[in-house]
Protein backbone atom coordinates (compact mmCIF):
# COMPACT_ATOMS: atom_id res chain seq x y z
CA UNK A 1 28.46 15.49 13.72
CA UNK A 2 30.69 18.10 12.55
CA UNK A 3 33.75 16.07 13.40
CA UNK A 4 34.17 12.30 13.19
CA UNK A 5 34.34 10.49 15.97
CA UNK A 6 34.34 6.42 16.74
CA UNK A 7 30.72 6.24 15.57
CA UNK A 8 30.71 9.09 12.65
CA UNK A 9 32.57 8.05 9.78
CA UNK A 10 35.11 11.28 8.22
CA UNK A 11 32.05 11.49 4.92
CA UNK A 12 29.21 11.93 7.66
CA UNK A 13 30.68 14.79 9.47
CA UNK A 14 30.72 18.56 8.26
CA UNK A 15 34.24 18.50 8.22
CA UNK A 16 34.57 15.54 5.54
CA UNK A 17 31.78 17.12 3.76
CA UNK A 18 33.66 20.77 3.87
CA UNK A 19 36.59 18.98 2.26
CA UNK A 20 34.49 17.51 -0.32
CA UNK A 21 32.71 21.21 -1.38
CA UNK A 22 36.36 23.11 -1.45
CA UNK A 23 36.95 20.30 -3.97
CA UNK A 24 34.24 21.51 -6.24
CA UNK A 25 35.51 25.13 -5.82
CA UNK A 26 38.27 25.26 -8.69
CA UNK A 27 36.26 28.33 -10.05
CA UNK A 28 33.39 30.43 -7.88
CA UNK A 29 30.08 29.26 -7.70
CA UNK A 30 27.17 30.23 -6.62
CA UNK A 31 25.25 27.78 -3.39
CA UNK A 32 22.83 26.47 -5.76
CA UNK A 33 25.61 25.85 -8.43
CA UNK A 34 27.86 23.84 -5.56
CA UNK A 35 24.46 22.01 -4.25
CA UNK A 36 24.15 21.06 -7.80
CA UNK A 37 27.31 19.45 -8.58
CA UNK A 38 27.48 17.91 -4.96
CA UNK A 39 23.96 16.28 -6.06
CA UNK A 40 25.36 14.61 -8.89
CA UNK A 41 28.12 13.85 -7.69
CA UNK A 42 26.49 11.88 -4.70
CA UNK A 43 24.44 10.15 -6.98
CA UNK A 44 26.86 7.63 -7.15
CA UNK A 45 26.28 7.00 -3.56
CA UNK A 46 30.40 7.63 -2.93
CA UNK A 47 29.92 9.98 0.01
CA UNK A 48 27.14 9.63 2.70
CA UNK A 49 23.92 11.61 2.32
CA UNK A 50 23.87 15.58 2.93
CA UNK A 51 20.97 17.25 3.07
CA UNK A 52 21.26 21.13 2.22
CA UNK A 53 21.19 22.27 5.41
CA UNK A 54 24.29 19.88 6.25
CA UNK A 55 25.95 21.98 3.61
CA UNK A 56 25.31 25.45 4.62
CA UNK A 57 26.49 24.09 7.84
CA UNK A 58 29.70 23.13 6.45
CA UNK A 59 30.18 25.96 4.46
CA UNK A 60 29.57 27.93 7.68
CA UNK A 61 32.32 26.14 9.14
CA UNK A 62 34.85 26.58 5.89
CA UNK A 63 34.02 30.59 6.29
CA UNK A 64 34.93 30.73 10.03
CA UNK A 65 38.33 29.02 8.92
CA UNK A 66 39.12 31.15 6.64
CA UNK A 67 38.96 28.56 3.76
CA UNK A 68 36.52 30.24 1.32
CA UNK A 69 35.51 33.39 0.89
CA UNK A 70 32.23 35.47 -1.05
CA UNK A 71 32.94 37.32 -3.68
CA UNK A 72 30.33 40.78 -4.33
CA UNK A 73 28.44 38.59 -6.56
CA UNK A 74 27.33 36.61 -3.90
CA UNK A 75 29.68 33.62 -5.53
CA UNK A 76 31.73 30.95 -3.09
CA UNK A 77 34.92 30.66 -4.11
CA UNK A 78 38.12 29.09 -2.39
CA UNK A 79 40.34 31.18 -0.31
CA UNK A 80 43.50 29.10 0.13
CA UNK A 81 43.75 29.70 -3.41
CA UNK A 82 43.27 33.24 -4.23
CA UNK A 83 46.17 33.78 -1.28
């Protein structure tokens, strides 16, 4: 699950979703602000379903890279670029 494979499509792993949430991180947000606008924007059905636990996961995962960072407010925002 957190990397595709033959029978896990690139939007169903943690990794496709990861790149989808650094998307939404032009400015920092907070983890219910980035749940929010990854709600609506899944509305449209364009990405496979995430529940929020798939997204802490995969923001877990964007942390240990080094990909996004937390600001003292407690707000996500991306690291690649701040740098």
């Amino acid at each position: 699950m957190i990397l595709p494979t033959k029978h896990i499509n690139i939007s169903e792993s943690l990794i496709g979703l990861g790149g989808l949430l650094v998307k939404f991180l032009n400015e920092p947000l907070t983890i219910d602000q980035l749940w929010m606008k990854y709600s609506k924007h899944n509305k449209g059905k364009k990405f496979a379903y995430h529940n929020f636990d798939h997204v802490v996961l995969a923001l877990d995962a964007l942390y240990l890279l080094g990909l996004i960072e937390i600001n003292e407010r407690g707000e996500i925002y991306n690291a690649v670029d701040k740098a």
